[in-house]
C-alpha atoms as a PDB file:
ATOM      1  CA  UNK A   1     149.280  59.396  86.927  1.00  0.00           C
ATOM      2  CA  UNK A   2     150.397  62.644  85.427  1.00  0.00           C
ATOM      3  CA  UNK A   3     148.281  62.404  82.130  1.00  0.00           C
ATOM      4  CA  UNK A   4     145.358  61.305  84.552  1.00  0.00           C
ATOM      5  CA  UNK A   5     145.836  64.726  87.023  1.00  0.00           C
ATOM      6  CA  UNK A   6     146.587  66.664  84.265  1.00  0.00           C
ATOM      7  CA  UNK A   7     143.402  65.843  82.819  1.00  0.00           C
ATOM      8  CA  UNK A   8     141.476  66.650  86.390  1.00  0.00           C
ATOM      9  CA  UNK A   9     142.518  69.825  86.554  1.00  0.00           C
ATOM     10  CA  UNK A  10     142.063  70.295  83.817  1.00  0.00           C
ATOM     11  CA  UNK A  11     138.476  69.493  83.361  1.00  0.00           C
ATOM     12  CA  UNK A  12     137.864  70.905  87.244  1.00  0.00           C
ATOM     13  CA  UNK A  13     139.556  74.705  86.097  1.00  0.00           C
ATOM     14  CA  UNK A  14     137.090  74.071  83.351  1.00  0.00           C
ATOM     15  CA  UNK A  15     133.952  73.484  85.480  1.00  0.00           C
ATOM     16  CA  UNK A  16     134.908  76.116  88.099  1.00  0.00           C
ATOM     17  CA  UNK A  17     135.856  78.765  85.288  1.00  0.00           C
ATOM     18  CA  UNK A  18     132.558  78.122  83.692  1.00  0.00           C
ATOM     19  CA  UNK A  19     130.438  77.978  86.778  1.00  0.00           C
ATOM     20  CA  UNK A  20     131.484  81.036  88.625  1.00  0.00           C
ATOM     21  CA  UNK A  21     131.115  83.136  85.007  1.00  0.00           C
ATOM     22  CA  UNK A  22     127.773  81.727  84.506  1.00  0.00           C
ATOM     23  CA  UNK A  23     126.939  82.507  88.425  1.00  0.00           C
ATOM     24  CA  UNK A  24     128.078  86.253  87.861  1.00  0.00           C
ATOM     25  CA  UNK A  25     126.484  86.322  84.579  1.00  0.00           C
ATOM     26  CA  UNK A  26     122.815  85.333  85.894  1.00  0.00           C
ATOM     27  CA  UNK A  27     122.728  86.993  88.892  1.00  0.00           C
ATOM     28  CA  UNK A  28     123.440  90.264  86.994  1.00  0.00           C
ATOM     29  CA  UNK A  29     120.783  89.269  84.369  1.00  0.00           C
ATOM     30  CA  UNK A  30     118.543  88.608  87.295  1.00  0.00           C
ATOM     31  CA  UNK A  31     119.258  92.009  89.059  1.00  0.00           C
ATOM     32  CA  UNK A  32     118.695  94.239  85.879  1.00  0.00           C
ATOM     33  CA  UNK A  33     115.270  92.032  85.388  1.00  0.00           C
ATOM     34  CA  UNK A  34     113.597  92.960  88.658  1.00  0.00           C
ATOM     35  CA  UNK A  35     114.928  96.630  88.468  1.00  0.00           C
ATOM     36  CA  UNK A  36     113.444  96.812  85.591  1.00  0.00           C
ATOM     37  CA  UNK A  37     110.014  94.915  86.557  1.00  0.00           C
ATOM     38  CA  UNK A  38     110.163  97.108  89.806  1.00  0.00           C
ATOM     39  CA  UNK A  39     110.340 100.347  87.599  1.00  0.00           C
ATOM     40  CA  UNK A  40     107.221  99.477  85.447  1.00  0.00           C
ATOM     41  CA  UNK A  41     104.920  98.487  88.452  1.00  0.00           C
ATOM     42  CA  UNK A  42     106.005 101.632  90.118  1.00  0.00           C
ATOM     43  CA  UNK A  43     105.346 103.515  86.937  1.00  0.00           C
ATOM     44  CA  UNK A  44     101.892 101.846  86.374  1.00  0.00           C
ATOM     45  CA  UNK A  45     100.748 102.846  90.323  1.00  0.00           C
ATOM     46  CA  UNK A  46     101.957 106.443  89.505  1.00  0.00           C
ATOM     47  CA  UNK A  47      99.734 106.265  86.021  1.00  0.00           C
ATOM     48  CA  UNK A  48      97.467 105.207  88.482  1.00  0.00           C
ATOM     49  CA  UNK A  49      97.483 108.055  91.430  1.00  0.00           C
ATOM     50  CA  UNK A  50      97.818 110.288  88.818  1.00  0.00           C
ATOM     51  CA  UNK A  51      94.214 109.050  87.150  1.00  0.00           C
ATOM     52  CA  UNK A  52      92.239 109.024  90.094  1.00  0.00           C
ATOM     53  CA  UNK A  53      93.926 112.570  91.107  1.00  0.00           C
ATOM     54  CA  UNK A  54      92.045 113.488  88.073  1.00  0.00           C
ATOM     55  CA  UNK A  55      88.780 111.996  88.821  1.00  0.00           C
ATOM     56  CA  UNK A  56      88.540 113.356  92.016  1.00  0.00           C
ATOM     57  CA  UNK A  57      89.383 117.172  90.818  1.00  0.00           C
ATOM     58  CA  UNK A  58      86.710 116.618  88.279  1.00  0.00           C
ATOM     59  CA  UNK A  59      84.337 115.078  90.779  1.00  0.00           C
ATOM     60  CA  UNK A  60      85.404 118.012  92.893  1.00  0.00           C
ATOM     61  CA  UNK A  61      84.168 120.760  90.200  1.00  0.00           C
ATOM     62  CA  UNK A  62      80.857 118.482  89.917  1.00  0.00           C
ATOM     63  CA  UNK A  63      80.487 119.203  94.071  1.00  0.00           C
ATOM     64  CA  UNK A  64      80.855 122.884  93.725  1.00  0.00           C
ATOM     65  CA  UNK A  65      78.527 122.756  90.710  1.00  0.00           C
ATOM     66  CA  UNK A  66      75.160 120.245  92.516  1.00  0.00           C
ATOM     67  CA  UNK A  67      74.775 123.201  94.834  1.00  0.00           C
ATOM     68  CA  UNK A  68      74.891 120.979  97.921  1.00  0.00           C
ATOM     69  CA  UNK A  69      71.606 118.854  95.967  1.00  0.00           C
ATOM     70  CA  UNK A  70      71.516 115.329  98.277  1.00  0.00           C
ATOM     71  CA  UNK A  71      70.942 113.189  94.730  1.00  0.00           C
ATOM     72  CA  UNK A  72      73.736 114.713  92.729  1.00  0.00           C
ATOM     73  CA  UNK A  73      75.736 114.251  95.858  1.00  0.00           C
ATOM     74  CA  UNK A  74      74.685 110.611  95.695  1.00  0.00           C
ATOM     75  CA  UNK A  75      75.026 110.297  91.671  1.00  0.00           C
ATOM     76  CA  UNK A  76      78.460 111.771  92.014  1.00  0.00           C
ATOM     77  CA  UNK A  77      79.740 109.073  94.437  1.00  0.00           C
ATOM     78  CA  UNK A  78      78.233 105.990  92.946  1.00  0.00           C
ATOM     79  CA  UNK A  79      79.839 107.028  89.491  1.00  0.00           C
ATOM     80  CA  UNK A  80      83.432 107.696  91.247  1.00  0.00           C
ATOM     81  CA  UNK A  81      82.426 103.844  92.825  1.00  0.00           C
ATOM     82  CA  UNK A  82      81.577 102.196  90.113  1.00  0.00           C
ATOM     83  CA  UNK A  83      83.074 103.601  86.744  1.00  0.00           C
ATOM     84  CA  UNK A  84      86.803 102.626  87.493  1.00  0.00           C
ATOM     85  CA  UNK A  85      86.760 100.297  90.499  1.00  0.00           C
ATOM     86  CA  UNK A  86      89.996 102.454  91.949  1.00  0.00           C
ATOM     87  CA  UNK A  87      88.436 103.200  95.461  1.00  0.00           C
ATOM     88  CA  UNK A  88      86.468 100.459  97.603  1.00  0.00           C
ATOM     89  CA  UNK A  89      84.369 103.448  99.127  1.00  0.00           C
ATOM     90  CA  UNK A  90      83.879 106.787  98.170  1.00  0.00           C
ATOM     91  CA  UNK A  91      82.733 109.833  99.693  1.00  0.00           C
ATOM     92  CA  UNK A  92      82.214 113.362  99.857  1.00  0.00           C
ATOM     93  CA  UNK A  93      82.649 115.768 103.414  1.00  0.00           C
ATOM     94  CA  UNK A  94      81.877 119.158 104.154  1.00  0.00           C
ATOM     95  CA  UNK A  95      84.726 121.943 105.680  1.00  0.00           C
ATOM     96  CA  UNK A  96      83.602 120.840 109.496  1.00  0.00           C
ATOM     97  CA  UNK A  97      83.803 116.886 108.571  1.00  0.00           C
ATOM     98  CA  UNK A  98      80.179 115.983 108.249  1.00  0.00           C
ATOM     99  CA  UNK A  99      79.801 113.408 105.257  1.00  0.00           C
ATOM    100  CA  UNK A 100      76.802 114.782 103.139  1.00  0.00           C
ATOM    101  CA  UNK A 101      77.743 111.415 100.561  1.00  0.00           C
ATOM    102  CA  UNK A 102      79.193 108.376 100.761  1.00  0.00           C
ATOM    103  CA  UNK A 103      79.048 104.943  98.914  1.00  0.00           C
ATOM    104  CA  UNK A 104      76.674 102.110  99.482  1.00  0.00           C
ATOM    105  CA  UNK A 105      79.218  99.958 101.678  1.00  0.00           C
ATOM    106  CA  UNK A 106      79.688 102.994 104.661  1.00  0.00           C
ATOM    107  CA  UNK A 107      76.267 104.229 105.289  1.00  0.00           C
ATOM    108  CA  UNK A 108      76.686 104.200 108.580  1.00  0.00           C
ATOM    109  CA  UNK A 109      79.139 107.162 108.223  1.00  0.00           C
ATOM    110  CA  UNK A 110      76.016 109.220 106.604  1.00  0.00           C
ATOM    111  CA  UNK A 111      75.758 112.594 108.574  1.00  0.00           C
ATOM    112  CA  UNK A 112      77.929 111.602 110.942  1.00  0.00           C
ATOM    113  CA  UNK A 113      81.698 113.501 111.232  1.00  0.00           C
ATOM    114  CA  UNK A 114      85.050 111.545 110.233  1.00  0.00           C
ATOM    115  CA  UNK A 115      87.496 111.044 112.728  1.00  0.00           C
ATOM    116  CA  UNK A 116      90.005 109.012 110.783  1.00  0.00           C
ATOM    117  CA  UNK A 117      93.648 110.379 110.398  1.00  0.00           C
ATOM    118  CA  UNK A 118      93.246 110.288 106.583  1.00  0.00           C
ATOM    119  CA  UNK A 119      90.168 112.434 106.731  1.00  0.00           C
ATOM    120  CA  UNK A 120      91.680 114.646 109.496  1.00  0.00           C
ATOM    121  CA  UNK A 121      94.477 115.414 107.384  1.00  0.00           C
ATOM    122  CA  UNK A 122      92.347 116.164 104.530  1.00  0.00           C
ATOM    123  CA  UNK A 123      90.756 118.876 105.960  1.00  0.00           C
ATOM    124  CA  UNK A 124      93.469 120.127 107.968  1.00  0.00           C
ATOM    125  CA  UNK A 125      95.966 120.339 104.594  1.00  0.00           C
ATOM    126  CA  UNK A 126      93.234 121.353 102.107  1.00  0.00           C
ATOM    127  CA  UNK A 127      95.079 120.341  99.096  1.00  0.00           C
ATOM    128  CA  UNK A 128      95.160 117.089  97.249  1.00  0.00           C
ATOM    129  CA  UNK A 129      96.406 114.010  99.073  1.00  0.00           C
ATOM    130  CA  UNK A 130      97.372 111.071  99.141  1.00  0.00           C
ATOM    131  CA  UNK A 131      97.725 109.730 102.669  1.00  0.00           C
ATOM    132  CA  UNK A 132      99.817 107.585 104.609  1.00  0.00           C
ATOM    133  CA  UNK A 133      97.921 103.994 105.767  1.00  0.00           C
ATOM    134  CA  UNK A 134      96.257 104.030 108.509  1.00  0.00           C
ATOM    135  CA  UNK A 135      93.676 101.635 110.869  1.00  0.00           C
ATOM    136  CA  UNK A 136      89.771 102.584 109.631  1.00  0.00           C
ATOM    137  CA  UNK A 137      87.223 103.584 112.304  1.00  0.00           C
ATOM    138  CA  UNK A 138      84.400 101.950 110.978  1.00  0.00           C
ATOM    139  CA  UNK A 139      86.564  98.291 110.743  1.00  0.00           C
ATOM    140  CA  UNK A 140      89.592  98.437 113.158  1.00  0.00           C
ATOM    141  CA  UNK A 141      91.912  95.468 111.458  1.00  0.00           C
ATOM    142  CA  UNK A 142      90.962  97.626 107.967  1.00  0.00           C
ATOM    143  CA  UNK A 143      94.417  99.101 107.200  1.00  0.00           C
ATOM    144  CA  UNK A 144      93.360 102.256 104.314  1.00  0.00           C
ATOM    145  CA  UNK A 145      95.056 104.700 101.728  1.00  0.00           C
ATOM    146  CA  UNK A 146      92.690 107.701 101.521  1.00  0.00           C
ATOM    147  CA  UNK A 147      92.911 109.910  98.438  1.00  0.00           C
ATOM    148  CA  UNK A 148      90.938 113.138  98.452  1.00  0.00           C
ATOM    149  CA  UNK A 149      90.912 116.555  96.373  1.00  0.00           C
ATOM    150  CA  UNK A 150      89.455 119.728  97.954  1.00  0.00           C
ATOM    151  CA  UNK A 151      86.429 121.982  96.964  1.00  0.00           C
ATOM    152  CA  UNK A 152      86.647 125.099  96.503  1.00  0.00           C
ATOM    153  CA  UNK A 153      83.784 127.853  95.695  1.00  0.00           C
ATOM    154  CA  UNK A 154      84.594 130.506  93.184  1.00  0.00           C
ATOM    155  CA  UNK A 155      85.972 132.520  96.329  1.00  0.00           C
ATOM    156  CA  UNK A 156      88.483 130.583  97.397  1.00  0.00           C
ATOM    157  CA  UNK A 157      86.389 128.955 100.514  1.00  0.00           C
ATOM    158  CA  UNK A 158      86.790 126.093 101.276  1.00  0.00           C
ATOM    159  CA  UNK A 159      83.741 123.812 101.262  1.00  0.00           C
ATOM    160  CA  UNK A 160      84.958 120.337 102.059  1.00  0.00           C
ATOM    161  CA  UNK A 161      86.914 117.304 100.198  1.00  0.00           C
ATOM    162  CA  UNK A 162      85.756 114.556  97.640  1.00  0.00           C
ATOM    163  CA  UNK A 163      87.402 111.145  98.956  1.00  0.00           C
ATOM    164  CA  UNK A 164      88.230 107.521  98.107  1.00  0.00           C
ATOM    165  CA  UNK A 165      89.669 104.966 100.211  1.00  0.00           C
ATOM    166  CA  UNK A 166      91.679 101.796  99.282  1.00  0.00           C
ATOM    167  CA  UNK A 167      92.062  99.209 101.970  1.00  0.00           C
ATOM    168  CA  UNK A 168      95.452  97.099 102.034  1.00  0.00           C
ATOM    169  CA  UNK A 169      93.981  94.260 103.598  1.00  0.00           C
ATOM    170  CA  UNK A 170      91.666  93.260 101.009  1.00  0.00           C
ATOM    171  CA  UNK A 171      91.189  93.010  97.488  1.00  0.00           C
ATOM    172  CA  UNK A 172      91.372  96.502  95.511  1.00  0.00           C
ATOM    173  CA  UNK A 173      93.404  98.221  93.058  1.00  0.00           C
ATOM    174  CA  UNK A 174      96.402  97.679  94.460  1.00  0.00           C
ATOM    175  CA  UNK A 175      95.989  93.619  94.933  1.00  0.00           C
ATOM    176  CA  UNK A 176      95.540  94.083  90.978  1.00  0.00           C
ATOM    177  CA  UNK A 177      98.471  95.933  90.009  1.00  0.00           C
ATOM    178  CA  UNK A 178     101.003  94.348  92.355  1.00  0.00           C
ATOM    179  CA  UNK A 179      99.505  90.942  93.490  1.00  0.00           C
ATOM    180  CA  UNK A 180      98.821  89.778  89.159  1.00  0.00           C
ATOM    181  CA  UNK A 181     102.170  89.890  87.948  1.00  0.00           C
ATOM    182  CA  UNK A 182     103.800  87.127  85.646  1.00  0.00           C
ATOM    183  CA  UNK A 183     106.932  85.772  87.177  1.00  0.00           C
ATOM    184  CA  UNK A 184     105.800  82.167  88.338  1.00  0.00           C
ATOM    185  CA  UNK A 185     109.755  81.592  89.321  1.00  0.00           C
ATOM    186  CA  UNK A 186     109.816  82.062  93.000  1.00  0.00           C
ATOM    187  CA  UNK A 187     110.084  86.087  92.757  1.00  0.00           C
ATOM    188  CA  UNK A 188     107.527  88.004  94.648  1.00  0.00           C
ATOM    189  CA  UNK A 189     106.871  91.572  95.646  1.00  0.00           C
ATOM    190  CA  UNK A 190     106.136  94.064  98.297  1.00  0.00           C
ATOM    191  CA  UNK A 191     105.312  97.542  98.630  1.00  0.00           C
ATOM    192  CA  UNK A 192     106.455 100.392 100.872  1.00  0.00           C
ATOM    193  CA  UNK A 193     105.331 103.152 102.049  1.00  0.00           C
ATOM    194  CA  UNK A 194     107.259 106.428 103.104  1.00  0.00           C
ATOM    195  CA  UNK A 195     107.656 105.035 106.462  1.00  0.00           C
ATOM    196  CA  UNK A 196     108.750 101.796 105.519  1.00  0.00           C
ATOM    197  CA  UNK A 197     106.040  99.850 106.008  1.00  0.00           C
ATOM    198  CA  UNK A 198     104.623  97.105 103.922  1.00  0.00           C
ATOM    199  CA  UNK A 199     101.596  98.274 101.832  1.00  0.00           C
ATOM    200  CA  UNK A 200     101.273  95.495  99.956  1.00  0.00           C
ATOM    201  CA  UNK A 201     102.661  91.924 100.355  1.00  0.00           C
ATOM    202  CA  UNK A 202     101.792  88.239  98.948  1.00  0.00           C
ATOM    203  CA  UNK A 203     101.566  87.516 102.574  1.00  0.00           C
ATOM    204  CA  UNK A 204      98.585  89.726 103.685  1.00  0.00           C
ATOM    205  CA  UNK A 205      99.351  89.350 107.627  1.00  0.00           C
ATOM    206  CA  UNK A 206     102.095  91.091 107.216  1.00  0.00           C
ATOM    207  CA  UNK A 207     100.933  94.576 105.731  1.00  0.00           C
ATOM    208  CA  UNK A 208     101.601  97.569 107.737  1.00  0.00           C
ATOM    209  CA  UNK A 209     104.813  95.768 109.380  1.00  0.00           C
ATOM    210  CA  UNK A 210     108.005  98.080 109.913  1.00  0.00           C
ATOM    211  CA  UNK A 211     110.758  96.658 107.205  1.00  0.00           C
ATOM    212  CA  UNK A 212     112.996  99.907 107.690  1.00  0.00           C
ATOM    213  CA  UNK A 213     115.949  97.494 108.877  1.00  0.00           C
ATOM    214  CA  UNK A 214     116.185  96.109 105.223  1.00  0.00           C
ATOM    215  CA  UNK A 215     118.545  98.033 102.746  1.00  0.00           C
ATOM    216  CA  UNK A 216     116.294  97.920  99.546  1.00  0.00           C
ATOM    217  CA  UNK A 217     114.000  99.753 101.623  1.00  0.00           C
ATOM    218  CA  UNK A 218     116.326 102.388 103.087  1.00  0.00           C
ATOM    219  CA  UNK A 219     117.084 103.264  99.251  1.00  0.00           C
ATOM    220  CA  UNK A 220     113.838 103.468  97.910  1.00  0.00           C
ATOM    221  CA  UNK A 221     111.998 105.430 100.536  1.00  0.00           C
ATOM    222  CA  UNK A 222     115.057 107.572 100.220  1.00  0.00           C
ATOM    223  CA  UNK A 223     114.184 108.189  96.031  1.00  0.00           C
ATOM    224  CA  UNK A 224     116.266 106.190  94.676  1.00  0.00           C
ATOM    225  CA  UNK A 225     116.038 103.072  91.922  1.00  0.00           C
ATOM    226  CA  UNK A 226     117.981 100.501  91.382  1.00  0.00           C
ATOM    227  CA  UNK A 227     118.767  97.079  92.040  1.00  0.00           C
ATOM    228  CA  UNK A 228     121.014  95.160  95.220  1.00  0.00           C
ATOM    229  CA  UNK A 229     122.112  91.754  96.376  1.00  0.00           C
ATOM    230  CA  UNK A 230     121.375  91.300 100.387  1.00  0.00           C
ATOM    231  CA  UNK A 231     120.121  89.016 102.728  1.00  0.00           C
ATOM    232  CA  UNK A 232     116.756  90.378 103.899  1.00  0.00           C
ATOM    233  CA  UNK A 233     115.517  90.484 107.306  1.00  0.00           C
ATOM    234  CA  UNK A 234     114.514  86.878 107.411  1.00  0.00           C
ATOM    235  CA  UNK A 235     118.197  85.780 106.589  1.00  0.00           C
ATOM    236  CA  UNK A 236     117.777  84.572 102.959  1.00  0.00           C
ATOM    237  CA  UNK A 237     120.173  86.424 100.645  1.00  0.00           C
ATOM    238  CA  UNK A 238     117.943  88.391  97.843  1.00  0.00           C
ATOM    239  CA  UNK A 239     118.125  89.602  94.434  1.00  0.00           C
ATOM    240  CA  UNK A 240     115.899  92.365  94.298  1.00  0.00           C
ATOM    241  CA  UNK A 241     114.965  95.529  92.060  1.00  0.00           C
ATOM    242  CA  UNK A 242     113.420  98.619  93.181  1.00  0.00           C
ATOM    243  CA  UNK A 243     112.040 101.605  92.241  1.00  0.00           C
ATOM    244  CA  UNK A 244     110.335 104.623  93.459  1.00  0.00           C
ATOM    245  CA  UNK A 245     106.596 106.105  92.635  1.00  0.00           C
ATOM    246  CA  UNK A 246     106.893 110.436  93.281  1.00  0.00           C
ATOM    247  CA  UNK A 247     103.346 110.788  94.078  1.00  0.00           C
ATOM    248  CA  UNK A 248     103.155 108.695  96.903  1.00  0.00           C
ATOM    249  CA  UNK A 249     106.815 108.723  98.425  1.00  0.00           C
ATOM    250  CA  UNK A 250     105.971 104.952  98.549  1.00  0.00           C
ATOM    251  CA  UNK A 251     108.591 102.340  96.618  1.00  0.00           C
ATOM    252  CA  UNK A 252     107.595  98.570  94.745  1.00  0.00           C
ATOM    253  CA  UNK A 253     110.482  95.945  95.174  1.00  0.00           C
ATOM    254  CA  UNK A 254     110.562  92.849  93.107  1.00  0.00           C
ATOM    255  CA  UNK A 255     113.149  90.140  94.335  1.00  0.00           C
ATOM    256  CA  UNK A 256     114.201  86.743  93.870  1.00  0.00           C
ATOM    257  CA  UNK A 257     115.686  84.336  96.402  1.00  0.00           C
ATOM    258  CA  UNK A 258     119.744  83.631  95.352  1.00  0.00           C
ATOM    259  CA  UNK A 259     118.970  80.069  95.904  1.00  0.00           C
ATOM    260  CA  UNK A 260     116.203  79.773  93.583  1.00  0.00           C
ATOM    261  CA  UNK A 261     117.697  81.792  90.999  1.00  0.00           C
ATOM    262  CA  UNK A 262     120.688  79.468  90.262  1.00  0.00           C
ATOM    263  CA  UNK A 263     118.745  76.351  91.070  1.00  0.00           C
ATOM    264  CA  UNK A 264     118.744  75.892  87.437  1.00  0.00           C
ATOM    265  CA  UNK A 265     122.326  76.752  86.528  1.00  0.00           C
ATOM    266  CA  UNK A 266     122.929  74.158  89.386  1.00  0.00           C
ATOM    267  CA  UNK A 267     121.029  71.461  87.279  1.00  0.00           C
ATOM    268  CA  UNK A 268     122.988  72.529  84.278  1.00  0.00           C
ATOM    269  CA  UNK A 269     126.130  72.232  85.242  1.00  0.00           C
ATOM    270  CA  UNK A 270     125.394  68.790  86.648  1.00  0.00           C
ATOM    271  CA  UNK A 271     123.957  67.479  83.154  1.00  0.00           C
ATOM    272  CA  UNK A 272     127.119  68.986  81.631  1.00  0.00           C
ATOM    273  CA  UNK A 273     128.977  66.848  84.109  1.00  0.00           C
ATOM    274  CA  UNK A 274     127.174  63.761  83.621  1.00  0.00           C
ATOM    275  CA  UNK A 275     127.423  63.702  79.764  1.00  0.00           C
ATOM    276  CA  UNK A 276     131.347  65.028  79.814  1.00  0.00           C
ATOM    277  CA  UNK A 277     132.810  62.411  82.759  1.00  0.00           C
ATOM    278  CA  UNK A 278     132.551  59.369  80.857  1.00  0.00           C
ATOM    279  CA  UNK A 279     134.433  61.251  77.817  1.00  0.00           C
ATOM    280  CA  UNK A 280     137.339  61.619  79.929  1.00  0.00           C
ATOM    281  CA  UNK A 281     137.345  58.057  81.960  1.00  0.00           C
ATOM    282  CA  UNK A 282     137.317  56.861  77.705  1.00  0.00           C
END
């Protein structure tokens, strides 16, 4: 009886001191993983702001320079649609918010003024922007990002904006840089927006929902980067990464269910188990 405990506790201490160091072990592995998947989708959408920043200041100086010419107007929008595939519509506004150019998929916005927020607070700010989501006019259930640059004459008067708009609800540039990624392991992603609310999110019903309750979100909307275990607002406890993009004030999170990410070390320790117990009964 003594040779027989000793061995159980033996062989239990055993199990439990290698189970628990394992645990630790991949949960930090997991945690430095996301924060550092988090960090390169985040830096790939600021590469991205960044590039179409650029496109628009260009397409901007191209404005000032087609001397209000209806065609150029028109060449300069279908080349901002169609040479990168970053906006799903394009187009071009004077200072009073008449559109004098706009994309093939919103001509029923041509000559007509914008009363969208994103357009509104384009040519109230008159400085590059990137702006918060909001519902389109044109499509009410259309949830948008509008980018825009201003133009400027050689004066310093301001003559209107160049625009693009990406909608959240539907496939764009976004969907491609967050929705393609290659962990096929039960982690998944989500994007925030200075507000805390979802701009991007596998499950598409739930973009532009208010997460602010959730921690991850508190510190990324806040600047920060890292990584955090927590259960999330649905009650499942999370291992998630985050990170920050500047441009935007928005955050990416990547984040794996606890459950699913020691599922395996579960099975492991079980084969262990099988293949060591009849050792010991011998």
């Amino acid at each position: 009886l003594l040779t027989v405990s000793t061995g159980l506790l033996i062989l239990a201490n055993t199990f439990y001191t290698s189970y628990h160091t394992q645990k630790a072990l991949l949960i930090e592995q997991t945690l430095e993983t996301n924060h550092a998947y988090a960090s390169k989708l985040a830096s790939n959408i600021e590469d991205f702001l960044v590039s179409v920043q650029h496109q628009l200041e260009f397409a901007a100086q191209d404005v000032l320079l087609s001397q209000h010419n209806p065609d150029q107007l028109a060449h300069i929008v279908k080349r901002l649609a169609e040479q990168t595939n970053s906006f799903n519509s394009v187009l071009i506004v004077e200072a009073d918010g008449t559109v004098v150019a706009v994309s093939q998929n919103l001509q029923q916005l041509m000559g007509g003024k914008l009363r969208s927020e994103g357009s509104i607070q384009a040519l109230k700010e008159r400085q590059p922007l990137i702006s918060q989501p909001f519902k389109s006019v044109a499509k009410t259930d259309r949830s948008v990002v509008f980018i825009s640059h201003p133009v400027f004459d050689a004066q310093g008067t301001y003559l209107g904006f160049v625009g693009g708009s990406i909608y959240l609800n539907e496939q764009s540039i976004l969907h491609s840089l967050l929705g393609q990624h290659y962990h096929a392991d039960g982690s998944f992603i989500y994007a925030v927006n200075r507000d805390a609310r979802l701009i991007y999110h596998q499950d598409g019903d739930r973009v532009g929902e208010l997460v602010g309750d959730n921690q991850v979100v508190k510190n990324v909307i806040a600047g920060r980067s890292g990584s955090l275990q927590l259960i999330n607002t649905v009650g499942i406890e999370m291992l998630a990464g985050y990170a920050y993009v500047p441009s935007a004030g928005w955050g990416v999170v990547t984040q794996r269910s606890l459950t699913a990410t020691l599922a395996t070390m579960n099975d492991q320790m079980l084969s262990v188990a099988k293949y060591s117990f009849p050792f010991f009964v011998l």
